[in-house]
C-alpha atoms as a PDB file:
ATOM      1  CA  UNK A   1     -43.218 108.476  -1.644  1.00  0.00           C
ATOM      2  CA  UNK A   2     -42.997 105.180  -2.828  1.00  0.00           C
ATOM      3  CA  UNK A   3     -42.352 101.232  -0.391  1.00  0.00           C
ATOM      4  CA  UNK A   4     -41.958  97.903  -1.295  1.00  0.00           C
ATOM      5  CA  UNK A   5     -44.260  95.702   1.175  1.00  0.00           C
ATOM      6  CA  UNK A   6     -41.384  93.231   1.439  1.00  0.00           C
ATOM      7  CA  UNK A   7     -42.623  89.427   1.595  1.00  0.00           C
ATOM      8  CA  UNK A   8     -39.039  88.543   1.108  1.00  0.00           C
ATOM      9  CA  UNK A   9     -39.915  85.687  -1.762  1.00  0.00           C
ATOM     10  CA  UNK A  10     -38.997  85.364  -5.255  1.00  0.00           C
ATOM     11  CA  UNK A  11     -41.375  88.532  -6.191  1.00  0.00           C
ATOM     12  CA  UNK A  12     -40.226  90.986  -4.355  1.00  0.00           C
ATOM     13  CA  UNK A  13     -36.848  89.987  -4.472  1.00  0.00           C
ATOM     14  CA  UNK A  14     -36.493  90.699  -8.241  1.00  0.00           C
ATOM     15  CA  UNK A  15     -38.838  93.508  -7.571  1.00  0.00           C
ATOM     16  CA  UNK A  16     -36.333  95.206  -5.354  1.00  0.00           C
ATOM     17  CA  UNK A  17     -33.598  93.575  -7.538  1.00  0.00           C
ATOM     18  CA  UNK A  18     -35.162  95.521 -10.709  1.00  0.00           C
ATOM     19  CA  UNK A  19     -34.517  99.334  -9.271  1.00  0.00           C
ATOM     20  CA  UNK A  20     -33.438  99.605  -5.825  1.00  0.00           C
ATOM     21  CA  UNK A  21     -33.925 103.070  -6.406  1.00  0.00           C
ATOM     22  CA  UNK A  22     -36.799 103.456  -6.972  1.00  0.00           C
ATOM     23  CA  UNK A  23     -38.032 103.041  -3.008  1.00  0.00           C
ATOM     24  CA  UNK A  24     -38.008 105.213  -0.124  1.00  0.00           C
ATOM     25  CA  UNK A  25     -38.539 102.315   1.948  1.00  0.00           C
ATOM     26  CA  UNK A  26     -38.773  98.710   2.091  1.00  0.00           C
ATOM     27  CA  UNK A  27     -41.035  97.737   4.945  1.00  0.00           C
ATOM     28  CA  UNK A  28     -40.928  93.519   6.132  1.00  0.00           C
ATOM     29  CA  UNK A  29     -43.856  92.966   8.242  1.00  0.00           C
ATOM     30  CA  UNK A  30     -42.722  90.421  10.355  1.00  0.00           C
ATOM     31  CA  UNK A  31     -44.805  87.735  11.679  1.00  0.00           C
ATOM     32  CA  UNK A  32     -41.997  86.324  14.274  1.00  0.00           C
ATOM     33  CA  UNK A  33     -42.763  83.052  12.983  1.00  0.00           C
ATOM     34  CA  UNK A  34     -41.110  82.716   9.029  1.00  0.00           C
ATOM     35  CA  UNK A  35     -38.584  80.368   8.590  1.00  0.00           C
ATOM     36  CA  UNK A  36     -35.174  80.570   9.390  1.00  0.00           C
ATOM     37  CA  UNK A  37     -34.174  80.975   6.017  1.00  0.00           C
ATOM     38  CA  UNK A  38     -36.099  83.242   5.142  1.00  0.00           C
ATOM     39  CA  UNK A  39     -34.419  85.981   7.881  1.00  0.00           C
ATOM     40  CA  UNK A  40     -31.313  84.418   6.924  1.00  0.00           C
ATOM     41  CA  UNK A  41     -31.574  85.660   3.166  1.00  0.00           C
ATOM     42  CA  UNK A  42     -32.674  89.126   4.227  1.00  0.00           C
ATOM     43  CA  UNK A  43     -29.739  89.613   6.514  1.00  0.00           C
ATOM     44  CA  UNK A  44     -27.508  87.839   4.046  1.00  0.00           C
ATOM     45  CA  UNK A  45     -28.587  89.495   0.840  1.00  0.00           C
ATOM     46  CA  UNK A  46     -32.061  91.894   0.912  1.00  0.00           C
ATOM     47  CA  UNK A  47     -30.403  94.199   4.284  1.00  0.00           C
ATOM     48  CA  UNK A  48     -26.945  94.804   2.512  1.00  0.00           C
ATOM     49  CA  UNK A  49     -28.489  95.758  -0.776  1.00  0.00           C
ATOM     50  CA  UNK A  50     -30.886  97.929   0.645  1.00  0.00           C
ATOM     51  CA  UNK A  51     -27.336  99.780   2.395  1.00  0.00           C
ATOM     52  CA  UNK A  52     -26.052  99.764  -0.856  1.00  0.00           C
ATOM     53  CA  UNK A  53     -28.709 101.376  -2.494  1.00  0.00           C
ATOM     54  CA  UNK A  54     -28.949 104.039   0.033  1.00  0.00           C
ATOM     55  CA  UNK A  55     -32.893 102.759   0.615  1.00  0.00           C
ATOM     56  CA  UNK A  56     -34.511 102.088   4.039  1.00  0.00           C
ATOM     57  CA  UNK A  57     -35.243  98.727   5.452  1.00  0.00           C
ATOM     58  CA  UNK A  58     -38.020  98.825   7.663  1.00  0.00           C
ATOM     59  CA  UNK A  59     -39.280  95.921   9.632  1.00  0.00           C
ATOM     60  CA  UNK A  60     -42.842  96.025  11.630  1.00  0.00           C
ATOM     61  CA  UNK A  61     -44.582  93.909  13.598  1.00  0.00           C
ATOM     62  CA  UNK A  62     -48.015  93.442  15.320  1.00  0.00           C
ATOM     63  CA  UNK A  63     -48.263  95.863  18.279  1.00  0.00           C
ATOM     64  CA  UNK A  64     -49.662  93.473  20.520  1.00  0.00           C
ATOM     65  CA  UNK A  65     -48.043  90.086  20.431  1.00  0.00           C
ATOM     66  CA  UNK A  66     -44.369  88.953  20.112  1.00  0.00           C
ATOM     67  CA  UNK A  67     -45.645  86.542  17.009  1.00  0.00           C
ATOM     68  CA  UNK A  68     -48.429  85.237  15.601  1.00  0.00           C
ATOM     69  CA  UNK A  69     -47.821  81.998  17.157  1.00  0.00           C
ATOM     70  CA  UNK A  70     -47.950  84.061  20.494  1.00  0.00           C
ATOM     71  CA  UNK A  71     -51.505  85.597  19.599  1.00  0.00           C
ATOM     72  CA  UNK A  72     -52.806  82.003  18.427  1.00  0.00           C
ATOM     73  CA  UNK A  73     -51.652  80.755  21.788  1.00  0.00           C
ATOM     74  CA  UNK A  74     -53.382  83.343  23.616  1.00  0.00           C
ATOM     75  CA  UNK A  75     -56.585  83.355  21.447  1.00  0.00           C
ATOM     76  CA  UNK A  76     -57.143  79.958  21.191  1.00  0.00           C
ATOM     77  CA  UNK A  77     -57.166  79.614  17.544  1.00  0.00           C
ATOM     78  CA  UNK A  78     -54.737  78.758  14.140  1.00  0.00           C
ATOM     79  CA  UNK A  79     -54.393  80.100  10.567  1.00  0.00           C
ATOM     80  CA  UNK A  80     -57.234  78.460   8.497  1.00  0.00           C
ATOM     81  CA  UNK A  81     -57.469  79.104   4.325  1.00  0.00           C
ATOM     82  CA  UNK A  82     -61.006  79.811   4.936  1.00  0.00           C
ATOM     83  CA  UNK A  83     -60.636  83.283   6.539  1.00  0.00           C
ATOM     84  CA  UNK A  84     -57.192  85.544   5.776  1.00  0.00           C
ATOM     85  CA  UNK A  85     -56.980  87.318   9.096  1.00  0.00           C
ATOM     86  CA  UNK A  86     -53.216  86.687  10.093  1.00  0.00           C
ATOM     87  CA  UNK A  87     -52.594  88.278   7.000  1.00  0.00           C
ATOM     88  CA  UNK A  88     -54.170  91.002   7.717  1.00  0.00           C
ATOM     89  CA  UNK A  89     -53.705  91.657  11.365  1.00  0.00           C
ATOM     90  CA  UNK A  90     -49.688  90.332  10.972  1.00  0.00           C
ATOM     91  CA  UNK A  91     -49.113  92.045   7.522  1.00  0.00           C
ATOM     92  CA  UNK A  92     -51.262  94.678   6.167  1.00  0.00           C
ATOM     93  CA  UNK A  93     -52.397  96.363   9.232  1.00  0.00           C
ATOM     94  CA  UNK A  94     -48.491  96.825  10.706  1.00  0.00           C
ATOM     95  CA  UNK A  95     -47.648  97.965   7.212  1.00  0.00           C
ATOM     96  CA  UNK A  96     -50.588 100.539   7.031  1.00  0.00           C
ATOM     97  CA  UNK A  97     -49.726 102.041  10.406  1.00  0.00           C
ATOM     98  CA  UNK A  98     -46.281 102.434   9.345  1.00  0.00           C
ATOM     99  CA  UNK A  99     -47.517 104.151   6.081  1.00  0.00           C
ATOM    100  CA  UNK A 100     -49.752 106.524   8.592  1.00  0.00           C
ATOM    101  CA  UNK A 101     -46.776 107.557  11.153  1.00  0.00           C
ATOM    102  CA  UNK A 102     -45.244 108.803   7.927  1.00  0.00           C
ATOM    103  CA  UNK A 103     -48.036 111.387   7.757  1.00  0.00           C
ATOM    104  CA  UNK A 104     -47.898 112.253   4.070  1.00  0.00           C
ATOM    105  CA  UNK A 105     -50.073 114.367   2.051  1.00  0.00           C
ATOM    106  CA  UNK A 106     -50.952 112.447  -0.389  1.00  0.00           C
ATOM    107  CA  UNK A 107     -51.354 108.715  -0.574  1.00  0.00           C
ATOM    108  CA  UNK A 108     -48.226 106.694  -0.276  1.00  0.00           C
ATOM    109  CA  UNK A 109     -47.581 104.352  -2.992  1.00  0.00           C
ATOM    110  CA  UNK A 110     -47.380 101.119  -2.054  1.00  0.00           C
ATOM    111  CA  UNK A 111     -45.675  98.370  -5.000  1.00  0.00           C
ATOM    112  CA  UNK A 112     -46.814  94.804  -4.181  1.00  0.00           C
ATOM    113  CA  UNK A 113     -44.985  91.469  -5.564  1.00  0.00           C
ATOM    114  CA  UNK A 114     -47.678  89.930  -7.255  1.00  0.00           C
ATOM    115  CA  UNK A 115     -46.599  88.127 -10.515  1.00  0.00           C
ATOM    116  CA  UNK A 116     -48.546  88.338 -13.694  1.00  0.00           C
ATOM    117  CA  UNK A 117     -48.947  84.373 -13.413  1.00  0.00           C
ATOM    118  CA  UNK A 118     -51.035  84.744  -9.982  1.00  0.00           C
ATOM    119  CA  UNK A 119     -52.510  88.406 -11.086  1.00  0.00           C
ATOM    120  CA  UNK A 120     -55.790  86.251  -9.253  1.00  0.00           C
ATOM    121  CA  UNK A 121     -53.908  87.110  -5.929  1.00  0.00           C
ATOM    122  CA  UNK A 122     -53.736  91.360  -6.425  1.00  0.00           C
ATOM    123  CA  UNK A 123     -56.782  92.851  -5.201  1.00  0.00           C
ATOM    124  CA  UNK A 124     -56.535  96.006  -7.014  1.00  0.00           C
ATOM    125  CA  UNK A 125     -58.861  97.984  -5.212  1.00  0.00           C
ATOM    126  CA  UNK A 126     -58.799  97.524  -1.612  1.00  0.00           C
ATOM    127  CA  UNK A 127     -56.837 100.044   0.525  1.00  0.00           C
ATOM    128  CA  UNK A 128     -56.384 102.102  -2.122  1.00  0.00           C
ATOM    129  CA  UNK A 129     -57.558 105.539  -0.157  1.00  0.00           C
ATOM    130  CA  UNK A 130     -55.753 108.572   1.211  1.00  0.00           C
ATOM    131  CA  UNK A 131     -52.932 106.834   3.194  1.00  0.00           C
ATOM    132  CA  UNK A 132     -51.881 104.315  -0.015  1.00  0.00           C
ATOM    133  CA  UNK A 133     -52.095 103.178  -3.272  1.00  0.00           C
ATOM    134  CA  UNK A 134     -51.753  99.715  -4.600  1.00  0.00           C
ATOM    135  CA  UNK A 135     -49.570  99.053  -7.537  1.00  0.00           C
ATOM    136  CA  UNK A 136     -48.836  95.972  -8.980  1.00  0.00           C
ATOM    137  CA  UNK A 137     -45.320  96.604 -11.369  1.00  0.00           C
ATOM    138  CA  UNK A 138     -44.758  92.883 -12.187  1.00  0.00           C
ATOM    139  CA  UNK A 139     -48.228  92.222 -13.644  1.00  0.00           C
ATOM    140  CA  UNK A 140     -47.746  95.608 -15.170  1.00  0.00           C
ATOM    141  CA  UNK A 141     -44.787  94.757 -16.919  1.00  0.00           C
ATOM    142  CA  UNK A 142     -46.323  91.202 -17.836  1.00  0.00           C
ATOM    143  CA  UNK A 143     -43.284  89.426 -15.466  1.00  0.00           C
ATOM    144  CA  UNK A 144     -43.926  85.709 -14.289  1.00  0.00           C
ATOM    145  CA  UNK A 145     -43.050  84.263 -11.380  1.00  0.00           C
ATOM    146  CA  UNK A 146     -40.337  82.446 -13.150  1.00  0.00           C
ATOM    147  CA  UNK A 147     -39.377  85.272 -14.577  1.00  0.00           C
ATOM    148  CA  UNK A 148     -38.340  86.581 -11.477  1.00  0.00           C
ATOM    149  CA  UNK A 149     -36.145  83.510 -10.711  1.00  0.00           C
ATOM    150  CA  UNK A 150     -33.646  84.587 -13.991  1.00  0.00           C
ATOM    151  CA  UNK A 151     -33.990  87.804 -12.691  1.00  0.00           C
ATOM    152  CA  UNK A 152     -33.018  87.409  -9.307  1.00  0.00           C
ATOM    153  CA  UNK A 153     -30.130  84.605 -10.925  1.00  0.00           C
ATOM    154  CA  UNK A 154     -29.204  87.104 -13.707  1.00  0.00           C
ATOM    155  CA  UNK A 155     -27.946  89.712 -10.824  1.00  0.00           C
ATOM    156  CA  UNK A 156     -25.864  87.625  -8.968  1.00  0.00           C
ATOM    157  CA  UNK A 157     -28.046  86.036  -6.272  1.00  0.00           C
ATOM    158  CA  UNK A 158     -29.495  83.383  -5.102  1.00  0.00           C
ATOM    159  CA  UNK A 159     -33.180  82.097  -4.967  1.00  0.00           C
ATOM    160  CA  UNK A 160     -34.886  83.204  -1.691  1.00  0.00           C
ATOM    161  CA  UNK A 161     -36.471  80.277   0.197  1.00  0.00           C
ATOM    162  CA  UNK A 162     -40.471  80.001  -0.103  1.00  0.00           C
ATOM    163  CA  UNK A 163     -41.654  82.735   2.545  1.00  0.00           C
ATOM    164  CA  UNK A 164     -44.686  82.903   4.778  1.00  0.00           C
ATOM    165  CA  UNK A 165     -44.977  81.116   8.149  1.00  0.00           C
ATOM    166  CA  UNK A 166     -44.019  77.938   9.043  1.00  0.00           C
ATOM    167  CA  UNK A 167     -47.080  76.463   9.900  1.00  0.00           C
ATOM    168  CA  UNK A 168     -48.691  78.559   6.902  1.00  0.00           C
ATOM    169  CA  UNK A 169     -51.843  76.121   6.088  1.00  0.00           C
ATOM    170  CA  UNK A 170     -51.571  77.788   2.124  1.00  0.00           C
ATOM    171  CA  UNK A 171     -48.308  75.682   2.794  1.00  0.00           C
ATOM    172  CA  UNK A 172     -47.718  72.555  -0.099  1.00  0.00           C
ATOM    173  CA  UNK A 173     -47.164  69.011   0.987  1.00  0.00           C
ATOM    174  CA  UNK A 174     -43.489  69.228  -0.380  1.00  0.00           C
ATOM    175  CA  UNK A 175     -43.216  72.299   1.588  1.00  0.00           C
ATOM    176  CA  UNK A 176     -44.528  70.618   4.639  1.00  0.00           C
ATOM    177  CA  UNK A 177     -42.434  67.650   4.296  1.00  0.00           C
ATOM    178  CA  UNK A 178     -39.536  69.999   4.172  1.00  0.00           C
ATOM    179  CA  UNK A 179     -40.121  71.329   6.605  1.00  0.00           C
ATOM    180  CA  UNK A 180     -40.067  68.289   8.716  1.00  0.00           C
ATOM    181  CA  UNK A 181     -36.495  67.087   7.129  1.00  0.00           C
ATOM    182  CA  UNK A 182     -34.782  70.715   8.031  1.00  0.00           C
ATOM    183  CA  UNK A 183     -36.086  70.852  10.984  1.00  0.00           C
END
C-alpha cells in the first residue's frame, strides 16, 4: 500500500500530478489553521483529481484540539523554529495513526514531497519501522522544486499557494507581508 502525505504545495502537487495512480491514498493532515487558499486549491483542483483518478483523499487532524491555534491557546505557547513539535503533533503523528488504523502487514509506504533542491529537509531514516516507510520520489528522480512548477503548469493547472500555517514562524518576510495585504 502506498500514500502521499499531502502538504498541498508545489511538491506534492506535481507529485500527485506525476501518477495519480500510483496511491491508495492521499492523506492532508490538517492543522485547521492553513490559509484560505490553500483549502481553496484542494477543493478546487487536488479533491476532483483525486475523484478522477479513482484515489482516496483522506484528511486527519489532531485528536485533541480543533487547530493548532486552539492547542497554543490552551497551552500557553506558539510555533518557534527552534523546536518542530507542531509538526509533529499536527502532521506526522495524525498521519501515522491513520497509517496504523489501516492495520497492514507490512509497512505502508509512505512518498514524501521533498525536492532534490531541499534533499537537506528528508530525514531518510526516521519512522521508517513496521507501520511505514519513507520514500522520497522527487529527490529520487533528481526533480527541483522548480521543476515541479512546469510540471504542475505543463498539466493544466495552476501553482498552489505557499502551504503551512499562517502564522508559520519558517514563514518569509514577503510571505508575511502578504499575508497582511490579503488579509
Amino acid at each position: 500500500m502506498r500514500i502521499l502525505s499531502m502538504g498541498a504545495g508545489v511538491q506534492t502537487t506535481a507529485l500527485l500530478l506525476i501518477n495519480p495512480e500510483k496511491y491508495d491514498y492521499i492523506v492532508f493532515a490538517d492543522t485547521g489553521d492553513e490559509k484560505p487558499e490553500t483549502y481553496y486549491y484542494i477543493e478546487k483542483y487536488l479533491k476532483p483529481l483525486c475523484i478522477e483518478n479513482n484515489v482516496k483523499w483522506i484528511t486527519v487532524k489532531n485528536s485533541k484540539y480543533d487547530s493548532l491555534m486552539d492547542y497554543c491557546v490552551k497551552k500557553h505557547l506558539i510555533p518557534t523554529r527552534n523546536f518542530r513539535w507542531c509538526t509533529d503533533r499536527f502532521k506526522i503523528k495524525p498521519i501515522r495513526n491513520f497509517i496504523k488504523s489501516l492495520k497492514q502487514k507490512e509497512p505502508v509506504i509512505q512518498d514524501i514531497g521533498i525536492s532534490l533542491d531541499e534533499s537537506h529537509r528528508a530525514n531518510f531514516h526516521k519512522y521508517n519501522d513496521k507501520i511505514s516507510t519513507f520514500e522520497y520520489p522527487l529527490i529520487d528522480q533528481k526533480i527541483t522544486r522548480k521543476q515541479c512548477y512546469t510540471i504542475i503548469q505543463n498539466k493544466g493547472y495552476p501553482s498552489p499557494p505557499k502551504s503551512g500555517c499562517y502564522y508559520c514562524p519558517y514563514a518569509h518576510k514577503k510571505e508575511i507581508r502578504k499575508l497582511h495585504a490579503e488579509h
